[in-house]
Protein backbone atom coordinates (compact mmCIF):
# COMPACT_ATOMS: atom_id res chain seq x y z
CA UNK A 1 154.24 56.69 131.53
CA UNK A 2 150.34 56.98 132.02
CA UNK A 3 148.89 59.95 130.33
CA UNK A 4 145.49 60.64 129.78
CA UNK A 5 144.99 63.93 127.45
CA UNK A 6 142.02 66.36 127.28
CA UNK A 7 139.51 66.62 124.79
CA UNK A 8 140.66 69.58 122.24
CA UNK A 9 139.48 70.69 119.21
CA UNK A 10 141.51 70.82 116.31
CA UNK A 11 141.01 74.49 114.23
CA UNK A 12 139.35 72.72 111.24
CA UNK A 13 136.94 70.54 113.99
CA UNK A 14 135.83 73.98 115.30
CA UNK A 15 135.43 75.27 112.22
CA UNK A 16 132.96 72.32 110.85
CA UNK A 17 131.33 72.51 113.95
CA UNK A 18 130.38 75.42 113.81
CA UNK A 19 129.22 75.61 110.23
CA UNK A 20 127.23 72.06 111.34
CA UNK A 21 125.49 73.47 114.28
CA UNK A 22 124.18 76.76 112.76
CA UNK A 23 122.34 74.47 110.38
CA UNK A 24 120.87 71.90 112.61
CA UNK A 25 119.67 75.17 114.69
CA UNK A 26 118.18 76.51 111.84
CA UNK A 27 116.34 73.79 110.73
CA UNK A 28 115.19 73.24 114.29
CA UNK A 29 113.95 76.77 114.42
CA UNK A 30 112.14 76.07 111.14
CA UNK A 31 110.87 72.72 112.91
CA UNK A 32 109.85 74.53 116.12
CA UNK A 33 108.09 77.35 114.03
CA UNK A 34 106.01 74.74 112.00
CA UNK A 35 104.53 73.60 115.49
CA UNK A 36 102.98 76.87 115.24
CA UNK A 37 99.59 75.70 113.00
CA UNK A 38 99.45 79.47 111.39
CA UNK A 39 102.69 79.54 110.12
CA UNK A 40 102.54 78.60 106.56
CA UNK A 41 105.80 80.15 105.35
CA UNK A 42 108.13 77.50 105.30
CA UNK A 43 106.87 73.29 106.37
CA UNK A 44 109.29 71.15 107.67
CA UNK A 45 108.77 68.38 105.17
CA UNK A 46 109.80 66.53 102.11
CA UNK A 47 108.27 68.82 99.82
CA UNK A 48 110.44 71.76 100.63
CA UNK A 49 113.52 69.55 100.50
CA UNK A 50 114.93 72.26 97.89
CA UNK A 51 114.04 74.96 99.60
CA UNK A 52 115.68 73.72 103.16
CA UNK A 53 118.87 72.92 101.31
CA UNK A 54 118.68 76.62 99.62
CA UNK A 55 118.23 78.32 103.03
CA UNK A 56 121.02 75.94 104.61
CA UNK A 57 123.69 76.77 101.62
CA UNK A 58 122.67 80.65 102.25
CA UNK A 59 123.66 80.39 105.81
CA UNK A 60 127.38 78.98 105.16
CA UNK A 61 127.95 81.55 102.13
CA UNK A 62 126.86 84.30 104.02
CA UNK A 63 127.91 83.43 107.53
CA UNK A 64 131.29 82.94 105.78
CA UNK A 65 131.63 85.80 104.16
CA UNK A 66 130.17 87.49 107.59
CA UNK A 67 133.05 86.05 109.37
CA UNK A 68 130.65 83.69 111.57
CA UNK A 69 133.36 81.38 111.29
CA UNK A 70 136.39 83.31 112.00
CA UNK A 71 137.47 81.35 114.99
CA UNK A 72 138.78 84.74 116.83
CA UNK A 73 135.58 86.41 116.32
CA UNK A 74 133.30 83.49 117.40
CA UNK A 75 135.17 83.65 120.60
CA UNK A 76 133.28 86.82 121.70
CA UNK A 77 129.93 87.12 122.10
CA UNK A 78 129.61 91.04 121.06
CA UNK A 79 131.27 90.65 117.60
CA UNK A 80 129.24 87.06 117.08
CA UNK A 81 125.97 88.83 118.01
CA UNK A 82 126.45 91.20 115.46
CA UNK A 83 127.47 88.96 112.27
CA UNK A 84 124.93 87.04 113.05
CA UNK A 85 122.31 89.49 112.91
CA UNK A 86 123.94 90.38 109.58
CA UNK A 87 124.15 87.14 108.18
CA UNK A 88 120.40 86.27 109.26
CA UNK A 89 119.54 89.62 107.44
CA UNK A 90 121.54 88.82 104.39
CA UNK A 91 119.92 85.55 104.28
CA UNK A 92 116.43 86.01 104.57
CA UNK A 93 116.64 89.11 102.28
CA UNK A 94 118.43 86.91 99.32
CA UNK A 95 115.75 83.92 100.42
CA UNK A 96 112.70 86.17 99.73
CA UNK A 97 114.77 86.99 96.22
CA UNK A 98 114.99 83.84 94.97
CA UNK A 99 111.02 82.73 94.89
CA UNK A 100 111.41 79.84 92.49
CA UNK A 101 113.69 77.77 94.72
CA UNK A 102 112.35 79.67 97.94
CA UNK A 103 108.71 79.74 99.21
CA UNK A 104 105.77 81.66 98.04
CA UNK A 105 105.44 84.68 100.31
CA UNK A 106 102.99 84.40 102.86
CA UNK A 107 99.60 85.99 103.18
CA UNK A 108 100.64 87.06 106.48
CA UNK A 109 103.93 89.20 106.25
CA UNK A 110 104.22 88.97 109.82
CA UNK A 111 105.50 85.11 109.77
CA UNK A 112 108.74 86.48 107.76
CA UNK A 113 109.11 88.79 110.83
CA UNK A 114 108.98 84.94 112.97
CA UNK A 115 111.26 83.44 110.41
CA UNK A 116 113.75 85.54 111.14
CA UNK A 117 114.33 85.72 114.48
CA UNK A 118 113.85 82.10 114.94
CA UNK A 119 116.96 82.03 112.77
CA UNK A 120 118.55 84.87 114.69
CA UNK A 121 117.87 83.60 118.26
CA UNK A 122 118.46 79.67 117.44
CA UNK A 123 121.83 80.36 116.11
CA UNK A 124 122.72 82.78 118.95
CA UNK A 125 121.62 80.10 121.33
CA UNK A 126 124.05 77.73 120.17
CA UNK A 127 126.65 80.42 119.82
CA UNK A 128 126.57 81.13 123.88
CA UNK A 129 126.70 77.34 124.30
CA UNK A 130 129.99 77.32 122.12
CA UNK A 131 131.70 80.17 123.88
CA UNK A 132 130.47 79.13 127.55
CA UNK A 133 131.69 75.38 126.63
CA UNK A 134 133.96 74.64 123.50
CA UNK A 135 135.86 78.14 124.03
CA UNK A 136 136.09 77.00 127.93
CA UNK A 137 139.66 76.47 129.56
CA UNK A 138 139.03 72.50 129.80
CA UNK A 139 139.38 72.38 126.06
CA UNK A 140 142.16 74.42 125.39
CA UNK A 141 144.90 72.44 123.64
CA UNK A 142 147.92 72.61 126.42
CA UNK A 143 150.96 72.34 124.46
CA UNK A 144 154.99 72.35 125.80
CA UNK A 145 157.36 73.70 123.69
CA UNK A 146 160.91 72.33 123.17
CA UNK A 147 163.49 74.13 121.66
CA UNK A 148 166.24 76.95 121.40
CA UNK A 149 165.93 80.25 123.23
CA UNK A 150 166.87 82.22 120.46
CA UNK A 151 163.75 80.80 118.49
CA UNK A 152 161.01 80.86 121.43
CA UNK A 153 160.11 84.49 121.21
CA UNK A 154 158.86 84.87 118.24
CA UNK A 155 157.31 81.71 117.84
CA UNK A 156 155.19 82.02 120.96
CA UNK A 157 154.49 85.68 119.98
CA UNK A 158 153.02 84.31 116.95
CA UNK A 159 151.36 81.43 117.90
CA UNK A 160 149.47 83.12 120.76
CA UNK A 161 147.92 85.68 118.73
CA UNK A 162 146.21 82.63 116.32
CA UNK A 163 144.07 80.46 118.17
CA UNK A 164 142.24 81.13 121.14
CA UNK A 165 142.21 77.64 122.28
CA UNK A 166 146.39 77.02 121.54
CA UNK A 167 147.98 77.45 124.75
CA UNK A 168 151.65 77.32 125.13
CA UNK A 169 152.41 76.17 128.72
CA UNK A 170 156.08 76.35 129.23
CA UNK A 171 159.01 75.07 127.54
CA UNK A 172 162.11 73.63 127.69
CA UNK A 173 165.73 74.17 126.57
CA UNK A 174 166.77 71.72 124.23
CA UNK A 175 170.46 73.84 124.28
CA UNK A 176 173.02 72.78 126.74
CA UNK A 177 172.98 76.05 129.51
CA UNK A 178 176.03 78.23 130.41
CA UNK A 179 176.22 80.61 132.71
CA UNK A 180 176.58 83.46 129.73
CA UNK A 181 172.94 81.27 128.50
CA UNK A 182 169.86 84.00 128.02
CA UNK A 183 167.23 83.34 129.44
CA UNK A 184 163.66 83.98 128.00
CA UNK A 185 161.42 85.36 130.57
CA UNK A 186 157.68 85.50 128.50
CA UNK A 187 157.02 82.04 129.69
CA UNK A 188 157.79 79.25 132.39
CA UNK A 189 160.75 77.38 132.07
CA UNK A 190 160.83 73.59 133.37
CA UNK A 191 163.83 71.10 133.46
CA UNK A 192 164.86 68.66 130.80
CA UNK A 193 165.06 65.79 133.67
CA UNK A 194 161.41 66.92 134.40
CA UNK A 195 160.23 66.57 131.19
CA UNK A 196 158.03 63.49 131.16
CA UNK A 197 156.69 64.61 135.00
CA UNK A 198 155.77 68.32 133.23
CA UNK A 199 153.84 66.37 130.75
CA UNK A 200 151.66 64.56 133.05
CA UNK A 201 151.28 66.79 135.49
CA UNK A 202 150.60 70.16 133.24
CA UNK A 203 147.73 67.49 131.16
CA UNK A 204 150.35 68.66 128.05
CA UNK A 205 148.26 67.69 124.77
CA UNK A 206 150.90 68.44 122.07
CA UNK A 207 154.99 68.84 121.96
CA UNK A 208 156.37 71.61 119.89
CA UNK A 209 159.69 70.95 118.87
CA UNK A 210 161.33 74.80 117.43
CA UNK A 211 165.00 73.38 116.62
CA UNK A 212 167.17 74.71 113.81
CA UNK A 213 169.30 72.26 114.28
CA UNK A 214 168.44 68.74 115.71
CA UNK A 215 172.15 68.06 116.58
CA UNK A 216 172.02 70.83 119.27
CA UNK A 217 169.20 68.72 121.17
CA UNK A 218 171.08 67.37 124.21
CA UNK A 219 170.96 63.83 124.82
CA UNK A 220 168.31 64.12 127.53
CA UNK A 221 165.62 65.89 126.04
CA UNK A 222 166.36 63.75 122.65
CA UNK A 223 165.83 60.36 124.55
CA UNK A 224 162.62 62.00 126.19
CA UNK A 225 161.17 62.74 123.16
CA UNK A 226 162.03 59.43 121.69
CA UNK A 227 160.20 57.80 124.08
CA UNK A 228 156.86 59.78 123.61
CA UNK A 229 157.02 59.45 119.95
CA UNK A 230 157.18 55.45 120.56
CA UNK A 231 154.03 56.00 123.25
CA UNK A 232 152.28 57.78 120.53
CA UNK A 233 152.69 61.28 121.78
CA UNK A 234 151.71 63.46 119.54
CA UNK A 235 155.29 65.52 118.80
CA UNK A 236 155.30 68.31 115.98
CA UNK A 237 157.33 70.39 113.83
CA UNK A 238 157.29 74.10 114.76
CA UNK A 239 156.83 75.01 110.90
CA UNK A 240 154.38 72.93 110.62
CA UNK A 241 152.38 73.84 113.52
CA UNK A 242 153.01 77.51 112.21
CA UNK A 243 151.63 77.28 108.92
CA UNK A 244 148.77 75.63 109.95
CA UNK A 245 147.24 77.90 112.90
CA UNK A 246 148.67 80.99 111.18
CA UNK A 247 148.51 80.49 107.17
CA UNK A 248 151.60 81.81 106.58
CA UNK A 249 155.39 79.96 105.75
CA UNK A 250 157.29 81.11 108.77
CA UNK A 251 160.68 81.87 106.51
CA UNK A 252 162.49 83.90 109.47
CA UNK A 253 162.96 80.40 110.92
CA UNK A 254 163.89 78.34 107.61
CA UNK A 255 167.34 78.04 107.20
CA UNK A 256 170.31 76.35 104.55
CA UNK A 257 167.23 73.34 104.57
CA UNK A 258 164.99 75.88 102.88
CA UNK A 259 164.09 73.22 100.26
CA UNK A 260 162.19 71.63 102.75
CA UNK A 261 159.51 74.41 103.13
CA UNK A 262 158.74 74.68 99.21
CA UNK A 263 157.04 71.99 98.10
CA UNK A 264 155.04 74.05 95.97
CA UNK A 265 151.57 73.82 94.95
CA UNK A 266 150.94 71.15 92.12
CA UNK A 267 148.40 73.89 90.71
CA UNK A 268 150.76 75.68 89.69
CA UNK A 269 151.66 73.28 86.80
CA UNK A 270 148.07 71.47 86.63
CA UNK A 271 147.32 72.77 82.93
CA UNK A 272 143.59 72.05 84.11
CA UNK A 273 143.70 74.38 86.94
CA UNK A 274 145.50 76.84 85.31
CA UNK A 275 143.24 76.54 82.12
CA UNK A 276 140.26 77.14 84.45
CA UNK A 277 141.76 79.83 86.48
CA UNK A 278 142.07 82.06 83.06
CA UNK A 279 138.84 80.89 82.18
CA UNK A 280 137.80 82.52 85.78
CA UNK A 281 139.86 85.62 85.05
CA UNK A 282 138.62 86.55 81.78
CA UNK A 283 135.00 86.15 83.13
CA UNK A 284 135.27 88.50 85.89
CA UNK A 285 137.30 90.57 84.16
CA UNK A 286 134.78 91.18 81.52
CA UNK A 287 132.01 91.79 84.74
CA UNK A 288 134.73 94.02 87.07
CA UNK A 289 135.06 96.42 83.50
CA UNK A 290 131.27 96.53 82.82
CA UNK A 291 130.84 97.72 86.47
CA UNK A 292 133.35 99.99 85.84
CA UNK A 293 131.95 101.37 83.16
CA UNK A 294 128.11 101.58 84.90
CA UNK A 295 129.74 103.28 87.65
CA UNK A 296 132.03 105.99 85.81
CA UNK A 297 130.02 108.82 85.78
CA UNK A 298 130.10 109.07 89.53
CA UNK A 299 133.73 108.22 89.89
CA UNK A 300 133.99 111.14 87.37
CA UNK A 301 132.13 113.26 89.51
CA UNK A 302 134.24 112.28 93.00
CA UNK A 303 137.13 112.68 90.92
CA UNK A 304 136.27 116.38 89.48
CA UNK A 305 135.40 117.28 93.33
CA UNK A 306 137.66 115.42 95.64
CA UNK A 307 140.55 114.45 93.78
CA UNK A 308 141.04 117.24 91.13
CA UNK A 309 143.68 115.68 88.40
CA UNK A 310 143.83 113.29 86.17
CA UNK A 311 141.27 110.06 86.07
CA UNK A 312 143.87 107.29 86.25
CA UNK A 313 147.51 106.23 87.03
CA UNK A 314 149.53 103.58 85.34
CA UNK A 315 152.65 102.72 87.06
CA UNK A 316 155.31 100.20 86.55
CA UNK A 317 154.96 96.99 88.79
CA UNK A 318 157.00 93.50 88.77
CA UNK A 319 155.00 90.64 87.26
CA UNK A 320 155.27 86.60 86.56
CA UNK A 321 159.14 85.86 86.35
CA UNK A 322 160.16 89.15 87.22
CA UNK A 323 158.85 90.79 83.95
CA UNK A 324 158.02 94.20 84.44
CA UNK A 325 154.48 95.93 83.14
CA UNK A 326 152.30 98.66 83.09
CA UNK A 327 149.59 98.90 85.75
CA UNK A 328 146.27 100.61 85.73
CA UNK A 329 144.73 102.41 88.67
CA UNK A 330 142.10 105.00 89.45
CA UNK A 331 144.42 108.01 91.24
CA UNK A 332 143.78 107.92 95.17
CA UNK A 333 146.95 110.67 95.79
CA UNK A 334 147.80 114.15 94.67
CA UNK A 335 149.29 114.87 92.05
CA UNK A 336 153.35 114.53 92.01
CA UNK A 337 152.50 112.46 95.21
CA UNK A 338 156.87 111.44 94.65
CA UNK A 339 158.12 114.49 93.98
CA UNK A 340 160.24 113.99 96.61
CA UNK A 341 161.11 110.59 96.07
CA UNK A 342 159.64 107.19 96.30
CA UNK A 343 157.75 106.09 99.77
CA UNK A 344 155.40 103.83 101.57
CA UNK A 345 151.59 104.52 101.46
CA UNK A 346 151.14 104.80 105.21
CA UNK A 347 148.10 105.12 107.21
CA UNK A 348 146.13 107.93 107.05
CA UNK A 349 149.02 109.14 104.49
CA UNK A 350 148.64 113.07 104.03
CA UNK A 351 149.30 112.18 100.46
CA UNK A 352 146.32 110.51 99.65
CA UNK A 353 143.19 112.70 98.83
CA UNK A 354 139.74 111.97 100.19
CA UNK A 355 137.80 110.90 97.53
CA UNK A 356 141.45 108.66 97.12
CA UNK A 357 140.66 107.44 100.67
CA UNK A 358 137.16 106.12 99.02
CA UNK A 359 138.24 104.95 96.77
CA UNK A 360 140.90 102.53 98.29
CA UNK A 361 139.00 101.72 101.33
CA UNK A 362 136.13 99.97 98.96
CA UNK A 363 138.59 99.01 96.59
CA UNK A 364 137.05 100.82 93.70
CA UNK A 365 140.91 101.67 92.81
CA UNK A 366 141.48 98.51 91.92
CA UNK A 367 138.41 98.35 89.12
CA UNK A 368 141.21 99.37 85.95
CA UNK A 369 143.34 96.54 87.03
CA UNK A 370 140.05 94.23 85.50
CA UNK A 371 141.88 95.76 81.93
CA UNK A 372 145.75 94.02 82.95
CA UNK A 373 144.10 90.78 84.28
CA UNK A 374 142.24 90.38 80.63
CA UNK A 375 145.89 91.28 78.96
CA UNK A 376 147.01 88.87 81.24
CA UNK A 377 149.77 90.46 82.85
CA UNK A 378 147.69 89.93 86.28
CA UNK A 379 145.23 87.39 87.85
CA UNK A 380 142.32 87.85 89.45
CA UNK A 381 144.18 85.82 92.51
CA UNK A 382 148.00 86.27 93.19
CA UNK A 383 150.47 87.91 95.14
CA UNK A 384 149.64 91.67 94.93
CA UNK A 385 152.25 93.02 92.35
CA UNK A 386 155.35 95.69 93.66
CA UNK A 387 156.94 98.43 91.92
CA UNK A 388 160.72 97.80 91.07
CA UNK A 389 162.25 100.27 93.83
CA UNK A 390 160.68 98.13 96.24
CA UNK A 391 160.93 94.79 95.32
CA UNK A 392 165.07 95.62 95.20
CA UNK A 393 164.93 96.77 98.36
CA UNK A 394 163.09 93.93 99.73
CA UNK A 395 164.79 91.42 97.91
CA UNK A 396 168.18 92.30 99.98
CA UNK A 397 166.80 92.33 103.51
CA UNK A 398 164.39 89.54 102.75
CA UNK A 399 165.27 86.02 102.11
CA UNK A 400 162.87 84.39 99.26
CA UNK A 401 161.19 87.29 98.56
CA UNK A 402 161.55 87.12 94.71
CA UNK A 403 160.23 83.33 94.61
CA UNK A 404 156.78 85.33 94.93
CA UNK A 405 157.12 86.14 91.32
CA UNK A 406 157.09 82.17 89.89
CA UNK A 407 152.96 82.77 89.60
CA UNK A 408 151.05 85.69 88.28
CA UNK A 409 150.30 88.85 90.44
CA UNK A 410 146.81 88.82 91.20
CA UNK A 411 144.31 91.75 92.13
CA UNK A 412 143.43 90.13 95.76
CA UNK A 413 145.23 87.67 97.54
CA UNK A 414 145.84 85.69 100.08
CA UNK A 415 148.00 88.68 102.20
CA UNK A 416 145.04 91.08 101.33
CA UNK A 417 142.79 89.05 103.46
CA UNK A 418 144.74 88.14 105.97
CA UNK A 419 146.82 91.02 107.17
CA UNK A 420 146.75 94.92 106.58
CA UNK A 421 148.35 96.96 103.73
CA UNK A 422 152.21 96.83 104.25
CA UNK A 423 154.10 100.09 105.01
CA UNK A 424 157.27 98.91 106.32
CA UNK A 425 160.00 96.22 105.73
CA UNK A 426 158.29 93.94 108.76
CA UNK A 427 154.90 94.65 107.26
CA UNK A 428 156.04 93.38 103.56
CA UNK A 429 158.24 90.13 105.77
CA UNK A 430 154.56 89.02 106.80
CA UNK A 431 152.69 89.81 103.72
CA UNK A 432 155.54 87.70 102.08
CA UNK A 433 154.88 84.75 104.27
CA UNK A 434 151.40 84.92 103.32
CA UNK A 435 152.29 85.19 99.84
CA UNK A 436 154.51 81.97 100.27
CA UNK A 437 151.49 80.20 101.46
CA UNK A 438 149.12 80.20 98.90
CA UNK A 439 151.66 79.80 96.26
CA UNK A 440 152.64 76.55 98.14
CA UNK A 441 149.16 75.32 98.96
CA UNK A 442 147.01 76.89 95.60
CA UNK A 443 144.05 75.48 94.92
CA UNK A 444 140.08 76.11 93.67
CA UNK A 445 139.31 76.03 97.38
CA UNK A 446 141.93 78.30 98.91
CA UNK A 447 141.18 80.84 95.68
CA UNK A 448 137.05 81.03 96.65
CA UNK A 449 137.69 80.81 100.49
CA UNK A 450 140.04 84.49 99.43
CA UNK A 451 137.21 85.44 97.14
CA UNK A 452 134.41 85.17 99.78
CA UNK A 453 137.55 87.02 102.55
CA UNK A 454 137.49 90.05 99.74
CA UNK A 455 133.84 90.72 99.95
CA UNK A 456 134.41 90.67 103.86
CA UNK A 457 136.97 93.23 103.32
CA UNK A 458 134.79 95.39 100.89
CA UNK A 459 132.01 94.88 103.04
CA UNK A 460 133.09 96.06 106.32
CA UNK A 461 134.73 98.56 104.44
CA UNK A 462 138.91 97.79 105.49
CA UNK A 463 140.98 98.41 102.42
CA UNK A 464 143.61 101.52 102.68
C-alpha cells in the first residue's frame, strides 16, 4: 500500500511556532522601523544585543500569560486581536520600566507611539497568515479511529473539543457485529475489509486504536493494523493520544490494567525537586502574607460593608496521605452558609455574598492559605484540597480518586487552570483527571507553565 500523508502539525510544533514567529516579526518590525533615519529608540544592532533579547523574553512571558499561545484562542482572529493588543501593551509598558537593560527614552515620545504598533501590527500580520494557512483544512491531522462502540462516544466527544486541527474522520468496529450490535451514529462508520482503502482514500494521518481489551479485535482489523505498523503507520494508543491533546489521565477508560496509567512523576521522590519546591513555597508564602497584610485594611472595609460577619473561615480539608487539617480562608458566604447541611458552591450560588463574589473571582480568598502553605500542610502547587464529606462521597463513585492525596494539596493547580470550579460529581471526575496528570507528569516546567495559567485566571478575572 502507497500512502502519501499530509503535512500536520503536531500541538507542541504549533505551539513553538508560534512563540518563534512573534519574535522574528518583532525584530523585523524593529528592523523595518530603524530604516526610518529619525527613529532613535531602539537600533537594530550589536550594541542593543541585551536589550533585543529583553524585549524578545517579554513577548513569550507576557504573550503566555495573555494566552497568545492557547492553540484554541489563536484559532480566531477576534480573541487573537485582542491578546495581542494586551500583550504588546504589557510589554512595552514593562520595557519602558526596566531602563537599565531597556533603552534610554527618546527625545521624541512619539517613536514609542511607532514602537508599538510596529509590534502590534507585525505580530497580527503573521497571526492572519497562521489562521488563513496553518489553521487551514489541508493541515488538519485526519485521523481514523478503531475501536469498541461502547468507548467511541466519549472519546470523540473529548477529543474534538481539544485541538482545532485533530479531526476524527470515521471509525471502525474492531467488535464482531450482531444484529442486537449498537450502533454509534456521531460519526461515519466504514468496513473492516475497507480498512486499508479508507486510509488511502480519506489521506488518514494517524490510527486511534480505543480497545479495552485487545483480544476483542477481530482477526481482520488485527491483521490490518499489523500491516501498517510494519509500513510505518503511525498507530496510537487512545490514552495516550488523550493525555496528550487534553492534559488530563482519561481514568473512565482505564480498567483492571490501571497500573499501566500511573507511572508517576519521578519528582515526586527527587529530594532536589522537592527541596526546591519548599524552598519556592516558603518564598511566596512569605510575599502572598505581606500582600495580605498591605491590603487588609480594604478587605476590612469590603468585609464590614459587603460581607458583614466574621473576617475569616477555617474549615477542615483532606491533606498529603489523607491527613486531615485546618484551612484558612477569607469568608466569601453568609454566615451559617450549611445550616442546612453540606453542599456544592454552585454558580452564581445565592449563598455567597458580593463582596464574597470579589473576593473569589480575583482569588483574594485564597491570600490566608499563604499561612498553611508556610506550616506546610499545603503547597503553593497541588491538587486543590477537599473537605472530608466530599472526598467520601467521591471516593465511592470515583475510581482513584484518593491517589490524589500521595502529594501535598496546593493553593493552584493544574485543574484550576484548566477547567472551571467543580459543582457536581462529573465536574470533580474531570478535575480529578487533571489532578492525575500533573501528579504523573510534575515537574519545574509544568509548575511555572500553571503559575503563568493563574495570573491568566486572576487577570481576566475567572475564579468563582
Amino acid at each position: 500500500m502507497t500512502h502519501k500523508k499530509g503535512i500536520h502539525f503536531e500541538v507542541s510544533e504549533r505551539k513553538i511556532l508560534l512563540r518563534i514567529m512573534d519574535i522574528i516579526m518583532v525584530f523585523l518590525a524593529i528592523y523595518v522601523l530603524n530604516l526610518y533615519p529619525k527613529f532613535e529608540y531602539l537600533r537594530f544592532d550589536i550594541e542593543n544585543m541585551i536589550s533585543l533579547i529583553l524585549l524578545g523574553i517579554y513577548v513569550i512571558i507576557f504573550g503566555t500569560i495573555f494566552e497568545l499561545y492557547d492553540l484554541q484562542k489563536a484559532s480566531k482572529f477576534d480573541t487573537t486581536f485582542r491578546n495581542v493588543v494586551i500583550t504588546t501593551s504589557t510589554v512595552v509598558l514593562f520595557y519602558l520600566l526596566t531602563p537599565v537593560l531597556s533603552p534610554y527614552l527618546p527625545e521624541e515620545r512619539i517613536q514609542i507611539v511607532y514602537f508599538y504598533f510596529a509590534i502590534i501590527v507585525s505580530v497580527l500580520l503573521w497571526r492572519l497568515v497562521y489562521i488563513n494557512l496553518i489553521e487551514s483544512p489541508r493541515f488538519y491531522k485526519r485521523v481514523l479511529l478503531v475501536g469498541e462502540i461502547s468507548n467511541i462516544d466519549g472519546l470523540v466527544k473529548a477529543l474534538n473539543t481539544s485541538d482545532p486541527n485533530y479531526k476524527i474522520v470515521g471509525f471502525i468496529n474492531s467488535e464482531a457485529s450482531t444484529p442486537d450490535s449498537v450502533k454509534f451514529k456521531g460519526l461515519k462508520e466504514y468496513q473492516a475489509k475497507d480498512f486499508l482503502d479508507v486510509i488511502e482514500k480519506e489521506r488518514i494521518s494517524e490510527v486511534l486504536v480505543a480497545s479495552f481489551n485487545s483480544e476483542a479485535i477481530i482477526a481482520e482489523v488485527y491483521h490490518d493494523l499489523m500491516m501498517l505498523l510494519e509500513k510505518g503507520f503511525k498507530i496510537r494508543e487512545y490514552t495516550q493520544v488523550y493525555e496528550e491533546l487534553l492534559h488530563r489521565v482519561p481514568i473512565q477508560f482505564v480498567g483492571k490494567d490501571f497500573y499501566k496509567y500511573f507511572p508517576f512523576s519521578r519528582s515526586n521522590e527527587n529530594k532536589l525537586y522537592i527541596f526546591f519546591q519548599r524552598a519556592f513555597d516558603i518564598f511566596f508564602a512569605i510575599i502572598g502574607l505581606t500582600i495580605g497584610i498591605l491590603i487588609l485594611p480594604f478587605i476590612l472595609i469590603g468585609n464590614m460593608i459587603g460581607n458583614k460577619g466574621p473576617l475569616l473561615y477555617i474549615q477542615e480539608r483532606i491533606g498529603r496521605n489523607g491527613k486531615p487539617f485546618k484551612i484558612i480562608k477569607l469568608r466569601t458566604m453568609v454566615v451559617n452558609a450549611e445550616k442546612d447541611g453540606v453542599k456544592w458552591a454552585k454558580k452564581d450560588d445565592k449563598r455567597i455574598t458580593k463582596f464574597g463574589k470579589f473576593l473569589r473571582r480575583s482569588r483574594l480568598d485564597e491570600i490566608p492559605q499563604f499561612y498553611n502553605v508556610l506550616r506546610g500542610d499545603m503547597s503553593v502547587i497541588g491538587p486543590r484540597p477537599e473537605r472530608p464529606f466530599f472526598v467520601n462521597e467521591l471516593a465511592r463513585i470515583i475510581p482513584f480518586y484518593e491517589t490524589r492525596h500521595i502529594i501535598k494539596p496546593g493553593l493552584t493547580g493544574w485543574a484550576q487552570v484548566k477547567t472551571r470550579y467543580g459543582s457536581s460529581i462529573d465536574d470533580s471526575l474531570t478535575k480529578l483527571q487533571y489532578d492525575l496528570y500533573y501528579i504523573k507528569h510534575r515537574s519545574v516546567f509544568l509548575d511555572f507553565n500553571i503559575a503563568i495559567k493563574t495570573l491568566s485566571t486572576i487577570l481576566y478575572y475567572r475564579g468563582q
